[in-house]
N, C-alpha and C. Protein backbone atom coordinates (compact mmCIF):
# COMPACT_ATOMS: atom_id res chain seq x y z
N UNK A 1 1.85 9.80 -15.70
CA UNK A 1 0.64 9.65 -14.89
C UNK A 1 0.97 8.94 -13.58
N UNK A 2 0.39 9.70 -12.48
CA UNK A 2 0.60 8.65 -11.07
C UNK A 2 -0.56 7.65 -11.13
N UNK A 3 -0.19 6.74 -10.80
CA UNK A 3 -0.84 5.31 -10.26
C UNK A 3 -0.85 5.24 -8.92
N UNK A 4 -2.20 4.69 -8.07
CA UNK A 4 -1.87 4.15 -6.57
C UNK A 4 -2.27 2.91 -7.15
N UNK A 5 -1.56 2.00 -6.35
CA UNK A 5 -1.66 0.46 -6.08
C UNK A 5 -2.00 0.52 -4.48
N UNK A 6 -2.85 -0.79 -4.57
CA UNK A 6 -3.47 -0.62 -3.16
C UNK A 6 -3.90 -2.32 -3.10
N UNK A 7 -2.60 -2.57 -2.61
CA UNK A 7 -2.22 -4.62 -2.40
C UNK A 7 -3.81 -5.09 -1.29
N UNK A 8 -4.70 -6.10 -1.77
CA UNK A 8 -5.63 -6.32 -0.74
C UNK A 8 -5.39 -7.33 -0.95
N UNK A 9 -5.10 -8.40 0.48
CA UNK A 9 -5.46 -9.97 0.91
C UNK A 9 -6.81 -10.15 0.45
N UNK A 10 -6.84 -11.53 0.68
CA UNK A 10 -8.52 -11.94 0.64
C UNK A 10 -9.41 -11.14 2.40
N UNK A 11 -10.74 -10.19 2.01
CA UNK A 11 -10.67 -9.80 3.25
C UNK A 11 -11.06 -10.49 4.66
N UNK A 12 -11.09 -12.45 3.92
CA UNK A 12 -11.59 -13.29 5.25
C UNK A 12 -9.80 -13.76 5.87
N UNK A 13 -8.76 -13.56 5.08
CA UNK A 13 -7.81 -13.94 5.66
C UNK A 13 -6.31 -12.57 5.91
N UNK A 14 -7.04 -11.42 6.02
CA UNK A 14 -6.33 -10.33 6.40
C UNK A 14 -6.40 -10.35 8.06
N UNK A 15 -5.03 -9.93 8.17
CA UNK A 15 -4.67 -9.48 10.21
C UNK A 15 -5.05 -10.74 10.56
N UNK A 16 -4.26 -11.64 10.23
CA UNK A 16 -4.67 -12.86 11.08
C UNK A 16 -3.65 -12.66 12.58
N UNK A 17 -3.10 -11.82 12.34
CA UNK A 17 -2.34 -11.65 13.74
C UNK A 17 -3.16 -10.77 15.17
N UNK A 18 -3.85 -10.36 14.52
CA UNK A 18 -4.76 -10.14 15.34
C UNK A 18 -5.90 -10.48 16.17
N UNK A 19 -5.57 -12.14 15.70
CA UNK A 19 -6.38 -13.30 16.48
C UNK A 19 -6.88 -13.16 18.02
N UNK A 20 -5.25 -12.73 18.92
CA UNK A 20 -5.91 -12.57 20.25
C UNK A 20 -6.84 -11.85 20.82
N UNK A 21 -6.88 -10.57 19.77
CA UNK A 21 -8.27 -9.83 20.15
C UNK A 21 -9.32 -9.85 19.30
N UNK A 22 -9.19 -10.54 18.17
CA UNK A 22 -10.72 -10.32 17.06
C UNK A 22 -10.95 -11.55 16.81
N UNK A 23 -12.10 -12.04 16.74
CA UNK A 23 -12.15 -13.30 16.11
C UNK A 23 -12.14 -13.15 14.47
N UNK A 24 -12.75 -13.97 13.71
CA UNK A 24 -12.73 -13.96 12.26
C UNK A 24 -13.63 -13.15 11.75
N UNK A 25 -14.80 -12.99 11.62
CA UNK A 25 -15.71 -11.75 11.33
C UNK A 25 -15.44 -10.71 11.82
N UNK A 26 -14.87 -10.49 13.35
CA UNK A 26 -14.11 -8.78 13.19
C UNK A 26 -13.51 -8.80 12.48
N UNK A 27 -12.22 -9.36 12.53
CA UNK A 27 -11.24 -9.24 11.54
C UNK A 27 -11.01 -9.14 10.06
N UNK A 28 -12.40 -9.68 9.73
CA UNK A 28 -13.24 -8.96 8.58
C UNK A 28 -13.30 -8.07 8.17
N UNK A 29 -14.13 -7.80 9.29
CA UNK A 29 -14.73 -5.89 9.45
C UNK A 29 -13.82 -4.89 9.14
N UNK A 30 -12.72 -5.29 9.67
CA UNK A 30 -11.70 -4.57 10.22
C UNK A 30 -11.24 -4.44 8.77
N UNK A 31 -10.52 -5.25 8.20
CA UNK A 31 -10.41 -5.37 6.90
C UNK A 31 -10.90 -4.47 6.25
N UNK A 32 -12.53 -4.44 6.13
CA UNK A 32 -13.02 -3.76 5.10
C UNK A 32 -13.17 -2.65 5.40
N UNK A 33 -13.25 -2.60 6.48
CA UNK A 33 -13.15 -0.42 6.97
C UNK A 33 -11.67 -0.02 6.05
N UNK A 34 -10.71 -1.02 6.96
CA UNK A 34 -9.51 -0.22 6.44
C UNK A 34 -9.36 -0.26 5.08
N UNK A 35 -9.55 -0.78 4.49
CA UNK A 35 -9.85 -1.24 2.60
C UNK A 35 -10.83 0.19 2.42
N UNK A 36 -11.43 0.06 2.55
CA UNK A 36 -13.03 1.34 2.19
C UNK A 36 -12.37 2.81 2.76
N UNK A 37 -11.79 3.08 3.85
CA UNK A 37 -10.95 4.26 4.17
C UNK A 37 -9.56 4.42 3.50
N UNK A 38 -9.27 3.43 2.86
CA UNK A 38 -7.87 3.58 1.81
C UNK A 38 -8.27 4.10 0.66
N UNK A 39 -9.37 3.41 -0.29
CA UNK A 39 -9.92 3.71 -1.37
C UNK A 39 -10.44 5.07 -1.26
N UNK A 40 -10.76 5.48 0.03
CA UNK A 40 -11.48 6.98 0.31
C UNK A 40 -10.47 7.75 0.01
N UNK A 41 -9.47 7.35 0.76
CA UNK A 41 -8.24 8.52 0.84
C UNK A 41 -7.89 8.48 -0.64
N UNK A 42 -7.25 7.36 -1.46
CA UNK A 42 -6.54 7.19 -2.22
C UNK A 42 -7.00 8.24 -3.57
N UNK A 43 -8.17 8.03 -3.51
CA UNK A 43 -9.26 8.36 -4.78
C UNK A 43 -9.54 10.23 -4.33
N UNK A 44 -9.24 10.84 -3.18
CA UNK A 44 -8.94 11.77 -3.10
C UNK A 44 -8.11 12.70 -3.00
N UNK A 45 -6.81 11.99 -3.62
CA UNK A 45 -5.58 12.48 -3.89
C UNK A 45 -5.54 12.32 -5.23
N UNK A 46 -5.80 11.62 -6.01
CA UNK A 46 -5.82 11.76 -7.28
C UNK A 46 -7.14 11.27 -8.02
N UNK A 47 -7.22 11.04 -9.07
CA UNK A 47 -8.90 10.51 -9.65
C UNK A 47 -8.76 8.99 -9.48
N UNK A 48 -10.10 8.58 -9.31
CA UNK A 48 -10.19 7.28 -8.85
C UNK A 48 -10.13 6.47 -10.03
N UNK A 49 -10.04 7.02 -11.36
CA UNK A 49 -9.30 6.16 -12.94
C UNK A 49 -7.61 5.70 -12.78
N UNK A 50 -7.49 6.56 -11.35
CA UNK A 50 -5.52 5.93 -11.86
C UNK A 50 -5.50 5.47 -9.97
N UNK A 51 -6.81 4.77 -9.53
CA UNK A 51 -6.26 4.16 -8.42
C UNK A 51 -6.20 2.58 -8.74
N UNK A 52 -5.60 1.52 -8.50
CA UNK A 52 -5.68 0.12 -8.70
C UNK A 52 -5.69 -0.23 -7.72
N UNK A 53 -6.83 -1.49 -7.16
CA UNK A 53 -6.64 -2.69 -6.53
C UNK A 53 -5.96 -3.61 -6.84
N UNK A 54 -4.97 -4.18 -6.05
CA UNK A 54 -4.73 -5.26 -6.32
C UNK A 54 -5.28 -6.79 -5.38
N UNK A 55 -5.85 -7.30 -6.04
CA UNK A 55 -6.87 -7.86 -5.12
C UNK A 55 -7.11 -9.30 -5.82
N UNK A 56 -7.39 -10.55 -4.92
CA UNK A 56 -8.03 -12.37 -5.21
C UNK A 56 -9.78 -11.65 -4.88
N UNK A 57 -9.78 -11.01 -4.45
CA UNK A 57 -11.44 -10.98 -3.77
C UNK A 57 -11.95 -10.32 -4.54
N UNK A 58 -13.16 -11.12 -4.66
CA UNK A 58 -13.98 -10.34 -5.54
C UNK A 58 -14.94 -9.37 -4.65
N UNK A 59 -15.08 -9.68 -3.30
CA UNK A 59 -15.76 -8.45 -2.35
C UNK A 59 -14.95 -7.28 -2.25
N UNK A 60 -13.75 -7.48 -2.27
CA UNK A 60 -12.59 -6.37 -2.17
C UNK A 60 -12.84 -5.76 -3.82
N UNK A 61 -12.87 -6.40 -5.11
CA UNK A 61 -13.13 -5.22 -6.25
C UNK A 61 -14.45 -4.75 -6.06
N UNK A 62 -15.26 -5.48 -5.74
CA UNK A 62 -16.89 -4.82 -5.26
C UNK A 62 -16.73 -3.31 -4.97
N UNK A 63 -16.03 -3.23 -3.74
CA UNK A 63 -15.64 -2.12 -2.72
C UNK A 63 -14.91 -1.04 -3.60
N UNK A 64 -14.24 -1.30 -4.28
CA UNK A 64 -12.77 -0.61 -5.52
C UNK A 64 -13.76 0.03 -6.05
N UNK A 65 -14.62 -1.01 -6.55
CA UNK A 65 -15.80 -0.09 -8.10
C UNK A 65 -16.74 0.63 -7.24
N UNK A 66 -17.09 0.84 -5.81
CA UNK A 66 -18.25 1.38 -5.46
C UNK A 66 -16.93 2.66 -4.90
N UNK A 67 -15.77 2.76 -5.24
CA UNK A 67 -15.17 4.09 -5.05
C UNK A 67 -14.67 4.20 -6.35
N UNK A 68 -15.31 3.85 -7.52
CA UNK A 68 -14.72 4.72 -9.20
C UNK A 68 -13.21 4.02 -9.18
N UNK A 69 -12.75 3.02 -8.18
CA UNK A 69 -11.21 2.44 -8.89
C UNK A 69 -11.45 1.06 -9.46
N UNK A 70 -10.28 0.92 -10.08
CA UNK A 70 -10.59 -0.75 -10.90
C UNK A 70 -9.31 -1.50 -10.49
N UNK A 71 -9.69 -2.92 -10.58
CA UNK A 71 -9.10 -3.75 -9.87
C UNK A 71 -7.88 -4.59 -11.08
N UNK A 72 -6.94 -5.16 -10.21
CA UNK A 72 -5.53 -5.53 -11.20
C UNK A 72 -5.73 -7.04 -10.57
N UNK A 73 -5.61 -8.20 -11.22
CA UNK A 73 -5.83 -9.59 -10.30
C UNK A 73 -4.60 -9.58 -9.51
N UNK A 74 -4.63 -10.64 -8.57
CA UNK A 74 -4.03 -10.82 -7.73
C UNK A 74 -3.46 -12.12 -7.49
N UNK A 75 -2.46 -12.90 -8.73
CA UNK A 75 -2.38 -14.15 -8.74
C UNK A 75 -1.12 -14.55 -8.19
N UNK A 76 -0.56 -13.79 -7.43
CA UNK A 76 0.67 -14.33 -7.04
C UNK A 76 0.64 -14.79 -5.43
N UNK A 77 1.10 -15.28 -4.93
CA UNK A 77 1.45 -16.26 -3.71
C UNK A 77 1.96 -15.65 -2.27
N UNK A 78 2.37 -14.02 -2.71
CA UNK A 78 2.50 -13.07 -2.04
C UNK A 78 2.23 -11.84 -1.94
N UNK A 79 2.64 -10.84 -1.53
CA UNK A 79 2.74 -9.56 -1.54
C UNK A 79 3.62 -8.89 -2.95
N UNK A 80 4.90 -9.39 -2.81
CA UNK A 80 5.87 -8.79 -3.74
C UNK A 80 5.77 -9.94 -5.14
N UNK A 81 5.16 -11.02 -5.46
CA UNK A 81 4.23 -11.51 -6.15
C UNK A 81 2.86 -10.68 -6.87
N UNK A 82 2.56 -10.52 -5.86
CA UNK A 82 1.22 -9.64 -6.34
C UNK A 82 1.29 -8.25 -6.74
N UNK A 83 2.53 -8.08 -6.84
CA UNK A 83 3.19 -6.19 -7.13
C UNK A 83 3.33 -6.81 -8.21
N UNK A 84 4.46 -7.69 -8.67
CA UNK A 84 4.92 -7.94 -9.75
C UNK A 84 3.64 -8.38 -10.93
N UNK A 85 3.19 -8.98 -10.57
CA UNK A 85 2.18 -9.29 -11.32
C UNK A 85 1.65 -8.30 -12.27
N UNK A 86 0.94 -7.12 -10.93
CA UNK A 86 0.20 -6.15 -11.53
C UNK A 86 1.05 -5.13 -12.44
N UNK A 87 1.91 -4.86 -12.28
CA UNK A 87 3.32 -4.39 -13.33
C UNK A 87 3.18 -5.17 -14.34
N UNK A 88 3.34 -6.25 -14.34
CA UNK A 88 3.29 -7.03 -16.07
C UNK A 88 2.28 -6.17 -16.61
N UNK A 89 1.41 -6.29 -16.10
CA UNK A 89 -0.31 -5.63 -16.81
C UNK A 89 -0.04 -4.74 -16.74
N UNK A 90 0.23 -3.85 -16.10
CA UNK A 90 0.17 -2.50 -16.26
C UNK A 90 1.57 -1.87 -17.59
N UNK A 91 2.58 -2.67 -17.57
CA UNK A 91 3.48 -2.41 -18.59
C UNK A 91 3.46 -3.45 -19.68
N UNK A 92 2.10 -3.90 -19.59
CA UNK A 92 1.81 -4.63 -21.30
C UNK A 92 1.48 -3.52 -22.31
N UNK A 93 0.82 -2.55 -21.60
CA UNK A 93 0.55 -1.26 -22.89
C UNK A 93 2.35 -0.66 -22.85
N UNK A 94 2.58 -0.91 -23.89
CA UNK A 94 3.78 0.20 -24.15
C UNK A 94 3.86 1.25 -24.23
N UNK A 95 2.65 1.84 -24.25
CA UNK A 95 2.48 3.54 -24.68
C UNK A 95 2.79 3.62 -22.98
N UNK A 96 2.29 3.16 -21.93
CA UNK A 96 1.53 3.36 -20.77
C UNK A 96 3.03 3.38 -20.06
N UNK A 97 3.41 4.53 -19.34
CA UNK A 97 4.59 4.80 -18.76
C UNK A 97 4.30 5.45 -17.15
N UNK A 98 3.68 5.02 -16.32
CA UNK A 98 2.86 5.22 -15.10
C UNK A 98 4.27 5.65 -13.82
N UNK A 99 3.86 6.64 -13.09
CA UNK A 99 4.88 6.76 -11.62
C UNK A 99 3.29 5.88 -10.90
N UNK A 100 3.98 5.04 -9.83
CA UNK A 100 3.66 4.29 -8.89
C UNK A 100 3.49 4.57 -7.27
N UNK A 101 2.49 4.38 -6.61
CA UNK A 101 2.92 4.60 -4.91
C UNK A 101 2.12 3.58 -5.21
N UNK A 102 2.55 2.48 -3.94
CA UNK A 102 2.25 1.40 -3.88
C UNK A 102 1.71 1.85 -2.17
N UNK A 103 0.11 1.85 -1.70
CA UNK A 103 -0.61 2.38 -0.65
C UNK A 103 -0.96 1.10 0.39
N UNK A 104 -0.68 0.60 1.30
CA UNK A 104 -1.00 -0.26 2.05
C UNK A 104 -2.88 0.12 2.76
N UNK A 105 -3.16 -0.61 2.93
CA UNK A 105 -4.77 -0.85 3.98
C UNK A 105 -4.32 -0.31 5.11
N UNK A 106 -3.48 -0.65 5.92
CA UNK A 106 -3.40 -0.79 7.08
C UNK A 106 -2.50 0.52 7.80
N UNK A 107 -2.90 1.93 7.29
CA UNK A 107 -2.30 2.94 7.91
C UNK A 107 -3.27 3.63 8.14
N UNK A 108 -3.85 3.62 9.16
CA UNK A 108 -4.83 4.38 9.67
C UNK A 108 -5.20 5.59 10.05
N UNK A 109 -3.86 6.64 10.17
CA UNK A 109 -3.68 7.57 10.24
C UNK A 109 -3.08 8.69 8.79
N UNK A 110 -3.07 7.84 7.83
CA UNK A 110 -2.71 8.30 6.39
C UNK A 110 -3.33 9.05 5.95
N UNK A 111 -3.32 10.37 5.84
CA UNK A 111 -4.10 11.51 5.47
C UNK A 111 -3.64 12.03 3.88
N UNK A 112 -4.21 13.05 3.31
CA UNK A 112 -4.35 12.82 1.91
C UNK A 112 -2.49 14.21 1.61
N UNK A 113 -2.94 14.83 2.94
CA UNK A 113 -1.87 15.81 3.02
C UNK A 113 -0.46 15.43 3.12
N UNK A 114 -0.21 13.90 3.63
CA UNK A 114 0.81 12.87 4.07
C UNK A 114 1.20 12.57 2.74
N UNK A 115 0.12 11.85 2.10
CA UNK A 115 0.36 11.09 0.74
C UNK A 115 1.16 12.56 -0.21
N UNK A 116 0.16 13.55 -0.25
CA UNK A 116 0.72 14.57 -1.22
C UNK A 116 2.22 15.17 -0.84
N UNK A 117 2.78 14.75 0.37
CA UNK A 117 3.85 14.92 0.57
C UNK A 117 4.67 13.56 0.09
N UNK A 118 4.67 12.84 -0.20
CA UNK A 118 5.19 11.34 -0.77
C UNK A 118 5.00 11.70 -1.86
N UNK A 119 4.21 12.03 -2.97
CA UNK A 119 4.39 12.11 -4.31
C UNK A 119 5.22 13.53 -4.51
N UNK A 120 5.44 14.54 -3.89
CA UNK A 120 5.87 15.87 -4.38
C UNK A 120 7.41 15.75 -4.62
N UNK A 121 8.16 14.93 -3.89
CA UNK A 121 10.00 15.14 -3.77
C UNK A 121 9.77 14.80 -5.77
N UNK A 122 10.74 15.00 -6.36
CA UNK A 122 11.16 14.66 -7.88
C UNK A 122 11.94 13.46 -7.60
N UNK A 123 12.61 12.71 -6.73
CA UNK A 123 13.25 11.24 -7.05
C UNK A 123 12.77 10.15 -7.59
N UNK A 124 13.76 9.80 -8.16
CA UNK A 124 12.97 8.74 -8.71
C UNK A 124 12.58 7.64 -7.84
N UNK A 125 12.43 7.42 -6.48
CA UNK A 125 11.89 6.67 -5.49
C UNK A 125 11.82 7.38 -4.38
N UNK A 126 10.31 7.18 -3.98
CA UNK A 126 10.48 7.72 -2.55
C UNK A 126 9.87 6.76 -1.37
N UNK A 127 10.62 6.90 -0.35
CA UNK A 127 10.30 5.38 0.51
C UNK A 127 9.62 5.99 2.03
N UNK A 128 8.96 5.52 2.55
CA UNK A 128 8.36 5.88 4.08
C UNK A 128 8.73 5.17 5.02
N UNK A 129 9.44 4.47 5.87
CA UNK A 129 9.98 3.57 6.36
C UNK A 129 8.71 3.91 7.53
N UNK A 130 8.45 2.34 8.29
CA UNK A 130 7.69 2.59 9.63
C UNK A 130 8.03 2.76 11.12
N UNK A 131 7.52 2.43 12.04
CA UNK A 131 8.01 3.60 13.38
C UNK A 131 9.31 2.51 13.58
N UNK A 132 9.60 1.35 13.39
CA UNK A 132 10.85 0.67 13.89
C UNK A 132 12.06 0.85 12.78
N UNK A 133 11.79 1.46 11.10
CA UNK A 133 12.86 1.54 10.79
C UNK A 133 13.29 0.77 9.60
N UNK A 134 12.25 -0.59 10.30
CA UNK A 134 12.29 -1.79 9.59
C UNK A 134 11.67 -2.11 7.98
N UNK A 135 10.43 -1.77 8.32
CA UNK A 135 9.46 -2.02 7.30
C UNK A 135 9.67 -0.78 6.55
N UNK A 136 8.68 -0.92 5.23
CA UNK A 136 8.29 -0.49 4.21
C UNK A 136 6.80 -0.16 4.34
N UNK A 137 6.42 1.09 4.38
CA UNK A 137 4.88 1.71 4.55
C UNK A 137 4.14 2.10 3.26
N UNK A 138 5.28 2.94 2.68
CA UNK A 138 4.89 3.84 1.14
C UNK A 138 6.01 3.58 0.29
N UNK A 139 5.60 3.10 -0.65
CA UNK A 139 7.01 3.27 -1.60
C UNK A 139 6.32 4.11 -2.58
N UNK A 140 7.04 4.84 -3.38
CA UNK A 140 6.55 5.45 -4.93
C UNK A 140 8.03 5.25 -5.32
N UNK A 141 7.14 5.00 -6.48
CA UNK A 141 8.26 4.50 -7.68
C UNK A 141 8.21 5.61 -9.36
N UNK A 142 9.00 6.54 -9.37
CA UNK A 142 9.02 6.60 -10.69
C UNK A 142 8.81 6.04 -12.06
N UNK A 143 8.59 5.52 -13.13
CA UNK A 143 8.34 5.29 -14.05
C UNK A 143 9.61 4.11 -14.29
N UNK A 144 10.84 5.13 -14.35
CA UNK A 144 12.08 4.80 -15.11
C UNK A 144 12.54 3.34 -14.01
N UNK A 145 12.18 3.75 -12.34
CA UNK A 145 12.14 2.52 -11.45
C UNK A 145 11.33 1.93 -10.81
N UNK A 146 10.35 1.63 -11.47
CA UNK A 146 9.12 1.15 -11.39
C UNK A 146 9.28 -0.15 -12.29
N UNK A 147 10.07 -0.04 -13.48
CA UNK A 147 9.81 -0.77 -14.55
C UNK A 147 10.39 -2.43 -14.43
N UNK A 148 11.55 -2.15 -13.19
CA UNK A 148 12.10 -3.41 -13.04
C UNK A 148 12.90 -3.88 -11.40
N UNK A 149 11.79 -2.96 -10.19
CA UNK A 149 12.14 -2.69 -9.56
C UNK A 149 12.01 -4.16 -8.36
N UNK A 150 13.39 -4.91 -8.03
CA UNK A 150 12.66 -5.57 -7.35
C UNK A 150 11.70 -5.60 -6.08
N UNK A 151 10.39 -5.71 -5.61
CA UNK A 151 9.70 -5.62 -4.73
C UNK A 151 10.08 -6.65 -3.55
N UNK A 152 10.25 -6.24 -2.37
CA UNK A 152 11.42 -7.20 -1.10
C UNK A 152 10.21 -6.79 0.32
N UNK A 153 9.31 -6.66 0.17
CA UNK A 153 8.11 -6.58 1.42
C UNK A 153 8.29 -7.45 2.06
N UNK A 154 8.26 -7.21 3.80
CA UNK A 154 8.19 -8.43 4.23
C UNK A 154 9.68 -8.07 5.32
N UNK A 155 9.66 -8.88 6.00
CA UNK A 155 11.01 -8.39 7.54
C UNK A 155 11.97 -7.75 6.83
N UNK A 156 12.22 -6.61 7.31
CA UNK A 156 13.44 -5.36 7.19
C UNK A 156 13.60 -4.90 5.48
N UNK A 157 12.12 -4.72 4.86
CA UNK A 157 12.35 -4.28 3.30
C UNK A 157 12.87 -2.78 3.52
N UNK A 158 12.54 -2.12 4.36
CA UNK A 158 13.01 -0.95 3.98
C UNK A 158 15.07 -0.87 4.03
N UNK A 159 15.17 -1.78 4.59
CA UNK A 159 17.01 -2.13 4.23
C UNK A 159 17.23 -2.39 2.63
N UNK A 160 15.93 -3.91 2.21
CA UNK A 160 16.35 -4.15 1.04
C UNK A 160 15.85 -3.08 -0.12
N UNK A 161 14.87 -2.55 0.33
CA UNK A 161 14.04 -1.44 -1.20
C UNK A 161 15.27 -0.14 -0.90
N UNK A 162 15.85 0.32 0.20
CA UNK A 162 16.81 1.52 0.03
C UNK A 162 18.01 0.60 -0.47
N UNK A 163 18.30 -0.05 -0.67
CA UNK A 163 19.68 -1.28 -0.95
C UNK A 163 19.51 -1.28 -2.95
N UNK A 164 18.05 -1.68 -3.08
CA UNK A 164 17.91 -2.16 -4.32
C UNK A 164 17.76 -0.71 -5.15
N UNK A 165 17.33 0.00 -4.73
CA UNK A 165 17.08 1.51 -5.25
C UNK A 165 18.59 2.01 -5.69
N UNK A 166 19.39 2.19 -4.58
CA UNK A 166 20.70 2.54 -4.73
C UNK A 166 21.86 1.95 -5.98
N UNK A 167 21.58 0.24 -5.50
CA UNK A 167 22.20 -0.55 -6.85
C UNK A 167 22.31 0.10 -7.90
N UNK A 168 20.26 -0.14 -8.13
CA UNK A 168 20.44 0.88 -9.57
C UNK A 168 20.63 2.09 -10.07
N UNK A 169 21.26 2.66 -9.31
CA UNK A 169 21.20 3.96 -9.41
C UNK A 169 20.64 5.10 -9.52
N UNK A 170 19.11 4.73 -8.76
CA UNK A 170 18.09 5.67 -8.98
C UNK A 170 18.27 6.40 -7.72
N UNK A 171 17.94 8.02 -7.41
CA UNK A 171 17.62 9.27 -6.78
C UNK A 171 16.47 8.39 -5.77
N UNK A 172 16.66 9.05 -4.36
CA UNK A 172 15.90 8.07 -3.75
C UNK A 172 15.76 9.55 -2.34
N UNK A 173 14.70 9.42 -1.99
CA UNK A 173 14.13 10.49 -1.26
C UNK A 173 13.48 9.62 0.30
N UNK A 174 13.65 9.59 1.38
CA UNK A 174 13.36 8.38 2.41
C UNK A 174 12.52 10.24 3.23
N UNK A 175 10.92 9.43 3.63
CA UNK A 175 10.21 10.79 4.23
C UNK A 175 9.92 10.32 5.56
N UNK A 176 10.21 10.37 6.35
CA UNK A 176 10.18 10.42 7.87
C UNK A 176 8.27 10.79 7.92
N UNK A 177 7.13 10.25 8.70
CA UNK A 177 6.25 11.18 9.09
C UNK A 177 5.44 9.96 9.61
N UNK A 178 5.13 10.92 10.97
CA UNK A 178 4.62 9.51 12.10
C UNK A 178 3.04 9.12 11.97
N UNK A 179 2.57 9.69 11.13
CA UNK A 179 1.24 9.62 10.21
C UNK A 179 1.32 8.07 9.42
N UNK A 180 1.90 8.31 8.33
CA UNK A 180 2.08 7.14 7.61
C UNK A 180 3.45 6.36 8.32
N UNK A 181 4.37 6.22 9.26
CA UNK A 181 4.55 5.47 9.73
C UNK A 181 4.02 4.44 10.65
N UNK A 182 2.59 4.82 11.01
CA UNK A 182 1.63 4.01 11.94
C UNK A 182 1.09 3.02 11.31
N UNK A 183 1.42 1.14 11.53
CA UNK A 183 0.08 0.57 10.74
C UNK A 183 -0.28 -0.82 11.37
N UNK A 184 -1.26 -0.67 11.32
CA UNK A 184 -2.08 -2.17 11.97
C UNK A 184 -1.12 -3.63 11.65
N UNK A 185 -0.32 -3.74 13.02
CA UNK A 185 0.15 -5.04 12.14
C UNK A 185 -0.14 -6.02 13.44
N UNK A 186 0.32 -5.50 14.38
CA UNK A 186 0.80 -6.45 15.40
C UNK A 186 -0.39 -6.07 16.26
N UNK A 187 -0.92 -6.78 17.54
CA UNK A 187 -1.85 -6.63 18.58
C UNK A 187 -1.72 -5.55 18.83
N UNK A 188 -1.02 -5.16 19.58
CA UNK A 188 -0.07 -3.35 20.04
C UNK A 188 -0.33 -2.71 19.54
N UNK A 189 -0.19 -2.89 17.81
CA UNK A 189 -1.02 -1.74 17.26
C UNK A 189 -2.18 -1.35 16.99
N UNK A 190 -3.13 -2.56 17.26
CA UNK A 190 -4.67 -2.64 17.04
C UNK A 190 -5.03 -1.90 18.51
N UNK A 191 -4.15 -2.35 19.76
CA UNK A 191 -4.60 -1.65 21.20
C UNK A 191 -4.66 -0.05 20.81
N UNK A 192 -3.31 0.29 20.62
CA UNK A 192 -3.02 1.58 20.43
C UNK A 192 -3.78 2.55 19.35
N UNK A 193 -4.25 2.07 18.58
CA UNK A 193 -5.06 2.69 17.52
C UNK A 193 -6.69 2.46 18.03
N UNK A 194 -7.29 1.63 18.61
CA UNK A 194 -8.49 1.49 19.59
C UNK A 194 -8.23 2.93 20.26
N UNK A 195 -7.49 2.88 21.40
CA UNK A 195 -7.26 3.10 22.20
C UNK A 195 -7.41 5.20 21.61
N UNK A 196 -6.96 4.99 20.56
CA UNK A 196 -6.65 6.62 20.01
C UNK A 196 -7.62 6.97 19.10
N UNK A 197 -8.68 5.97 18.43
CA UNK A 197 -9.86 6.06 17.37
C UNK A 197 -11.07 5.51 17.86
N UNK A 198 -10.77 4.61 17.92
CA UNK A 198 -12.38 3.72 17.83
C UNK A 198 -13.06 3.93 18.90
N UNK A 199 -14.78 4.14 18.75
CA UNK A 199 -15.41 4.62 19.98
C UNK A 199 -15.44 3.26 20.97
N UNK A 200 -15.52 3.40 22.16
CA UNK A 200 -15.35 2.60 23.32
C UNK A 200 -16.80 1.49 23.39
């Protein structure tokens, strides 16, 4: 069975880098569009029974259950914390043997046709790297490397997740596509995505 995971901050302390142009209630907003247009997409690529939040907010599972997904807590201290976490739970059922894409908020241009190209390769990992090379956008994880995969988010993971993939010897598929390489991180990208979406 595929799983989406879909990592949510608390949505009063998401894009804090985006201070110079939003204050705190945009940045809210902003939040929850992109949260509410992830769950849209996500839940229309596959059924919204095998999408997960991973989420501290309880406004963020609010949002999950008013799109048919259910929420995984969110007790860890990070990002690759908060992956791990939801893996314990999710591989406490032993029967329960799940492939993984782990879906970020913040790709705004992520279409459902993008994603269905990320789950189709057969490797047992497939990675999306973003427009510098650096980062990590999409990962999916097979089952077999899913189960103990270390999660390395965060400056230049896509070095360490193609590094750690390889170690173990898992089949690893890297998809180039300037769709899901686009994502809200930095000012630049909030201009540039204004600038190409949002009405004036």
């Amino acid at each position: 069975m595929m799983l989406i995971l879909i990592p949510c901050k608390n949505l009063d302390e998401g894009k804090s880098r985006l201070t110079p142009h939003l204050d705190a209630p945009s940045r809210r907003a902003l939040c929850e569009l992109l949260l509410r247009r992830t769950l849209a997409l996500a839940t229309s690529v596959i059924p919204p029974g095998q999408v997960r939040l991973v989420s501290a907010d309880p406004r963020a599972a609010a949002i999950a259950t008013d799109h048919g997904a259910s929420s995984l807590p969110d007790s860890g201290t990070d990002l690759n914390a908060a992956l791990a976490g939801a893996r314990r739970l999710l591989l406490s059922d032993r029967s329960f043997e799940p492939d993984v894409l782990v879906l970020p908020i913040d790709l705004p241009f992520a279409t459902a046709i993008a994603i269905d190209a990320v789950m189709a390769p057969p490797a047992d990992a497939v990675i999306v790297p973003d427009r510098e090379g650096r980062g990590t956008n999409i990962l999916l994880l097979r089952y077999q490397a899913f189960r103990q995969f270390p999660f390395a988010f965060g400056g230049n993971s896509f070095a360490r997740h193609c590094a750690a993939i390889r170690s173990a010897g898992h089949a690893m598929q890297i998809v180039r596509d300037d769709l899901l390489a686009f994502d809200v991180d930095r000012p630049q990208d909030y201009l540039e995505w204004k600038e190409a979406c949002l009405p004036n």
